[in-house]
C-alpha atoms as a PDB file:
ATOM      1  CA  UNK A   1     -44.715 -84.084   8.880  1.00  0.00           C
ATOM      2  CA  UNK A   2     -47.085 -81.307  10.580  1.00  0.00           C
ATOM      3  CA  UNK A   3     -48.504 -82.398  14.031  1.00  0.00           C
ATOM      4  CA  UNK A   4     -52.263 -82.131  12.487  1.00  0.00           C
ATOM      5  CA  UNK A   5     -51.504 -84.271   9.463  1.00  0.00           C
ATOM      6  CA  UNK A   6     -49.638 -87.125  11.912  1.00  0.00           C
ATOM      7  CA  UNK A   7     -52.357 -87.218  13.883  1.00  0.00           C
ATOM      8  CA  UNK A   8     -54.903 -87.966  11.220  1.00  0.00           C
ATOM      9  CA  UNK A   9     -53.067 -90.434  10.072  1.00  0.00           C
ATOM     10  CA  UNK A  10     -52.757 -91.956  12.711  1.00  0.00           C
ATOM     11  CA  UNK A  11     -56.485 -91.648  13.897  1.00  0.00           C
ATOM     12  CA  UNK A  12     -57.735 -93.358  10.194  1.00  0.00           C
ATOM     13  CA  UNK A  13     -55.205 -96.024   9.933  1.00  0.00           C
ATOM     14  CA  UNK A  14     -54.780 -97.422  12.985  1.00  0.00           C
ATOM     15  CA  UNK A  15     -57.217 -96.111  15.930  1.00  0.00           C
ATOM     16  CA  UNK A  16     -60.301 -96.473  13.142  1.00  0.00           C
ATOM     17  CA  UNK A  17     -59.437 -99.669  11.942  1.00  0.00           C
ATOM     18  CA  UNK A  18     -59.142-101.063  15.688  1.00  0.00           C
ATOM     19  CA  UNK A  19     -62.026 -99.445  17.048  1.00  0.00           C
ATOM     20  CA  UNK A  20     -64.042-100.294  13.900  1.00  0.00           C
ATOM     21  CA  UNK A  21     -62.693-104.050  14.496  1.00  0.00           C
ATOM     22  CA  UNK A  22     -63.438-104.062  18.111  1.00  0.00           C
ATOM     23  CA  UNK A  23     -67.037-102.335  17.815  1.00  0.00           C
ATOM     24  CA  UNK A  24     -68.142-104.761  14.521  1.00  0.00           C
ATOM     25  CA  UNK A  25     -67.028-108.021  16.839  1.00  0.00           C
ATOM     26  CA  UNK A  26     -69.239-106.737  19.749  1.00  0.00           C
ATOM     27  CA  UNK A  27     -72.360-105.606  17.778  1.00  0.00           C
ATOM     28  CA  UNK A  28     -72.326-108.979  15.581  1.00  0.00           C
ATOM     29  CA  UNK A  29     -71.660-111.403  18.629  1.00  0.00           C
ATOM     30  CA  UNK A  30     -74.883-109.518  20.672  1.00  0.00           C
ATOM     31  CA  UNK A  31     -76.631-108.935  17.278  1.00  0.00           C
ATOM     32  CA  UNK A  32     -76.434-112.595  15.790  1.00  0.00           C
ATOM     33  CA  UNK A  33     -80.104-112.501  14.041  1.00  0.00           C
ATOM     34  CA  UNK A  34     -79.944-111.144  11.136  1.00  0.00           C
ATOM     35  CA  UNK A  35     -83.318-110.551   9.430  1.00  0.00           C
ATOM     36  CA  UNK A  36     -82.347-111.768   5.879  1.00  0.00           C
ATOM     37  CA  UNK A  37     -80.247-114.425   7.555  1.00  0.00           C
ATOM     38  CA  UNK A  38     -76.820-113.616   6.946  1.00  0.00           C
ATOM     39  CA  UNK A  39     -73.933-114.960   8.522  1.00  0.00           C
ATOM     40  CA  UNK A  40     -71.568-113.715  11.594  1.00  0.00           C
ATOM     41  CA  UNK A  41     -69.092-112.780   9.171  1.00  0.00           C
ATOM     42  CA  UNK A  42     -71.909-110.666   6.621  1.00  0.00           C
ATOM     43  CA  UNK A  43     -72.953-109.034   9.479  1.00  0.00           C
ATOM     44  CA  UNK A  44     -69.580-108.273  10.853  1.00  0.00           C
ATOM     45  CA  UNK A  45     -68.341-106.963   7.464  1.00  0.00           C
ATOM     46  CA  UNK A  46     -71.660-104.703   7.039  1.00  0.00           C
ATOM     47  CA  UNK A  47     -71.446-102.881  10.511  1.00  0.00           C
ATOM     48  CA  UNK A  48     -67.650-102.658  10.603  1.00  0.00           C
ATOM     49  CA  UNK A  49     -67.606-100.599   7.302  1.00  0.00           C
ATOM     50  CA  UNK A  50     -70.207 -98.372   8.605  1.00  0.00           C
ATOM     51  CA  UNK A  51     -68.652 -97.786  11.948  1.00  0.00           C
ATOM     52  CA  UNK A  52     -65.719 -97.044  10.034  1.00  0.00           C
ATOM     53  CA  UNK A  53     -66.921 -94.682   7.973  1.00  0.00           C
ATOM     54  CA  UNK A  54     -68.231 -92.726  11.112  1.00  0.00           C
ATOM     55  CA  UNK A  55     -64.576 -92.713  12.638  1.00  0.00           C
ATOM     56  CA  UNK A  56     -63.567 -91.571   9.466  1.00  0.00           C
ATOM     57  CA  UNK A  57     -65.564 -88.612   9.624  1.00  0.00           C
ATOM     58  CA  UNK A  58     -64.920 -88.309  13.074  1.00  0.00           C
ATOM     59  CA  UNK A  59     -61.060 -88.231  12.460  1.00  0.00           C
ATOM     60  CA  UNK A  60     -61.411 -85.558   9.857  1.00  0.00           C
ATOM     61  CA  UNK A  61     -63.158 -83.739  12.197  1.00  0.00           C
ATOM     62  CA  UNK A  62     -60.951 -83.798  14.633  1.00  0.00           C
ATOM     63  CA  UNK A  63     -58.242 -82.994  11.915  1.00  0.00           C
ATOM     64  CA  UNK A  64     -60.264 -79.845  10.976  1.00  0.00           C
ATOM     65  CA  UNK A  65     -60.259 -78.560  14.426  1.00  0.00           C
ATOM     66  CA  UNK A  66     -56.341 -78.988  14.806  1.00  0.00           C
ATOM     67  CA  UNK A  67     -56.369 -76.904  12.064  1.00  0.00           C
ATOM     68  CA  UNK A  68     -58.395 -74.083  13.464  1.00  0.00           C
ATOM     69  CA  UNK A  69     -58.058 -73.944  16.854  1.00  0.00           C
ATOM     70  CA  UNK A  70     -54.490 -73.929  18.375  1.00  0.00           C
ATOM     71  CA  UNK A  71     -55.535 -74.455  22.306  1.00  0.00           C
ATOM     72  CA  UNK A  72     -55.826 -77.955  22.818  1.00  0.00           C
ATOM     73  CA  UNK A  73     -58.525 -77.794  25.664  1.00  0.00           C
ATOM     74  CA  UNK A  74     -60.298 -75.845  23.154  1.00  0.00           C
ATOM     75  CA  UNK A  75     -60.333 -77.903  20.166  1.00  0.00           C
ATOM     76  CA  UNK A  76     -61.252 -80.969  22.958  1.00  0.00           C
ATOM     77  CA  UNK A  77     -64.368 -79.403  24.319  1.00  0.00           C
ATOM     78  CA  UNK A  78     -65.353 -78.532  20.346  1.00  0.00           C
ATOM     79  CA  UNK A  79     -64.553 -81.702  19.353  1.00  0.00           C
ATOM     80  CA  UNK A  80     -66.727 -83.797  22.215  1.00  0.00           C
ATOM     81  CA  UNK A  81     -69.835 -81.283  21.876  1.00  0.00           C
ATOM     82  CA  UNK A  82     -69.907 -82.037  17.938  1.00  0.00           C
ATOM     83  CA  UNK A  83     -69.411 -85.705  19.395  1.00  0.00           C
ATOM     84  CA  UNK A  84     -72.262 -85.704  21.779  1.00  0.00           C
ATOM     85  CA  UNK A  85     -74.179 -83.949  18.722  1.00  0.00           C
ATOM     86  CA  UNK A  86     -73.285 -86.692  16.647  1.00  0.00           C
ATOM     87  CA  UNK A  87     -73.967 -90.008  18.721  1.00  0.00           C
ATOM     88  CA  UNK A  88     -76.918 -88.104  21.300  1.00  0.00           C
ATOM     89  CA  UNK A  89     -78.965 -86.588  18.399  1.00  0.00           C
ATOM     90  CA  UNK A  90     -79.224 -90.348  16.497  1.00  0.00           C
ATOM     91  CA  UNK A  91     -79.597 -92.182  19.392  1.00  0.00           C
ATOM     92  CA  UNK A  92     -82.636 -89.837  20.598  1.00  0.00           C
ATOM     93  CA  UNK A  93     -84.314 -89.633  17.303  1.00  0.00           C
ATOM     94  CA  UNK A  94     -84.247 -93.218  16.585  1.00  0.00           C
ATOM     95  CA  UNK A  95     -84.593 -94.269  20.396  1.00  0.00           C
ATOM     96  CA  UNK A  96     -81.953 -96.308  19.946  1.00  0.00           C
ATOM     97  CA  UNK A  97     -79.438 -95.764  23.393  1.00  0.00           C
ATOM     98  CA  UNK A  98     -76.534 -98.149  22.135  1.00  0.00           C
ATOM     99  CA  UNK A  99     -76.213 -95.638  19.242  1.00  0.00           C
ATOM    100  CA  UNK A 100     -74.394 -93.496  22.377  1.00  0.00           C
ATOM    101  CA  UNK A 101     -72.093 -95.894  22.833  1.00  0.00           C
ATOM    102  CA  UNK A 102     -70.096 -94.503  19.562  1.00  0.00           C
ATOM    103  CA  UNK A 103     -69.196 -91.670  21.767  1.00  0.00           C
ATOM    104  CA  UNK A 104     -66.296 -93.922  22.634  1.00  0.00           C
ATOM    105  CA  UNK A 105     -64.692 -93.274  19.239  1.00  0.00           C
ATOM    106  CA  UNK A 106     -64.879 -89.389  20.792  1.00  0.00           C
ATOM    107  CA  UNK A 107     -62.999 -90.146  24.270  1.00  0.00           C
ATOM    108  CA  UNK A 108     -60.604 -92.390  22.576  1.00  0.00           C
ATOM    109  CA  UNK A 109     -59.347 -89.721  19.531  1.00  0.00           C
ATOM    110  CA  UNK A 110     -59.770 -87.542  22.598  1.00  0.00           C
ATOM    111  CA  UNK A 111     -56.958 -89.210  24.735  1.00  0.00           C
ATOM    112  CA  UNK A 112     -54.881 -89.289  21.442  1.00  0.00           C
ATOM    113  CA  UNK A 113     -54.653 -85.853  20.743  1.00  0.00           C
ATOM    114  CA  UNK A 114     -53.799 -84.794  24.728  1.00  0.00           C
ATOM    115  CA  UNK A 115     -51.091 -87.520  24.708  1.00  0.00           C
ATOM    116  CA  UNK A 116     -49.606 -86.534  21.389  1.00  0.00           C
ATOM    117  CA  UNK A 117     -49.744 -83.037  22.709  1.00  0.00           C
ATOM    118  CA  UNK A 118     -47.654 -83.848  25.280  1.00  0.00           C
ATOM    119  CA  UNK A 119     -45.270 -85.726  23.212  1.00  0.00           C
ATOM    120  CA  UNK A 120     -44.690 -82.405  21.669  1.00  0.00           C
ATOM    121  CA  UNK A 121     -44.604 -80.564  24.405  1.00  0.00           C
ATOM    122  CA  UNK A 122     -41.961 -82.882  25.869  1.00  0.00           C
ATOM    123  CA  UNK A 123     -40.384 -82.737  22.420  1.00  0.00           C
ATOM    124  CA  UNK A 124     -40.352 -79.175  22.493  1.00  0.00           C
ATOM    125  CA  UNK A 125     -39.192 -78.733  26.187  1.00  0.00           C
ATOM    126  CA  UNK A 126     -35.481 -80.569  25.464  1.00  0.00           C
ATOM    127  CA  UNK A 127     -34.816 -79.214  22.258  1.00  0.00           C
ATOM    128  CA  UNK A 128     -34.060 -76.193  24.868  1.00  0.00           C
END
């Protein structure tokens, strides 16, 4: 399997799911009033699917720039300025500052792709 489509699937099953997991647990443990009253678990289930769907999107971005550009340290510093974009712009315009925290999705999917380029890399280096 290509390098770029291993690490997506990777990123969406399992790094999403966990950070999705872990994020939903915090926010709904801090967050316990909900205005319509719903339960731990409602409000669990509610903002893990949406913080999912963001590290969904960010995973297929990351994908996309695998794609496009073949210099790691390149596609890193594209991939955390669309991530800043992403969690700084919300966070500003609804003056919201936890919003930022997302950007932890960005460093994590980050550290993923420079260790599973040096997987390859070490791959690479004994085939020879």
């Amino acid at each position: 399997m290509n390098k770029a489509y291993k690490e997506l699937f990777l990123n969406t099953v399992y790094l999403s799911l966990g950070i999705s997991a872990v994020f939903a647990g915090i926010v709904a443990t801090v967050n316990d009033e909900s205005p319509l009253g719903f339960s731990w678990g409602f409000n669990f289930l509610g903002i893990f699917l949406f913080i999912y769907f963001y590290n969904l999107i960010v995973s297929v971005i990351n994908f996309a720039l695998s794609l496009f550009c073949k210099s790691t340290i390149l596609r890193l510093v594209l991939f955390n300025i669309v991530g800043l974009l992403l969690t700084a712009l919300p966070a500003y315009l609804l003056h919201q500052l936890p919003i930022f925290s997302l950007y932890s999705s960005f460093i994590i999917l980050s550290v993923m792709s420079v260790y599973m380029a040096k997987k390859q890399l070490r791959v690479r280096n004994s085939a020879y």
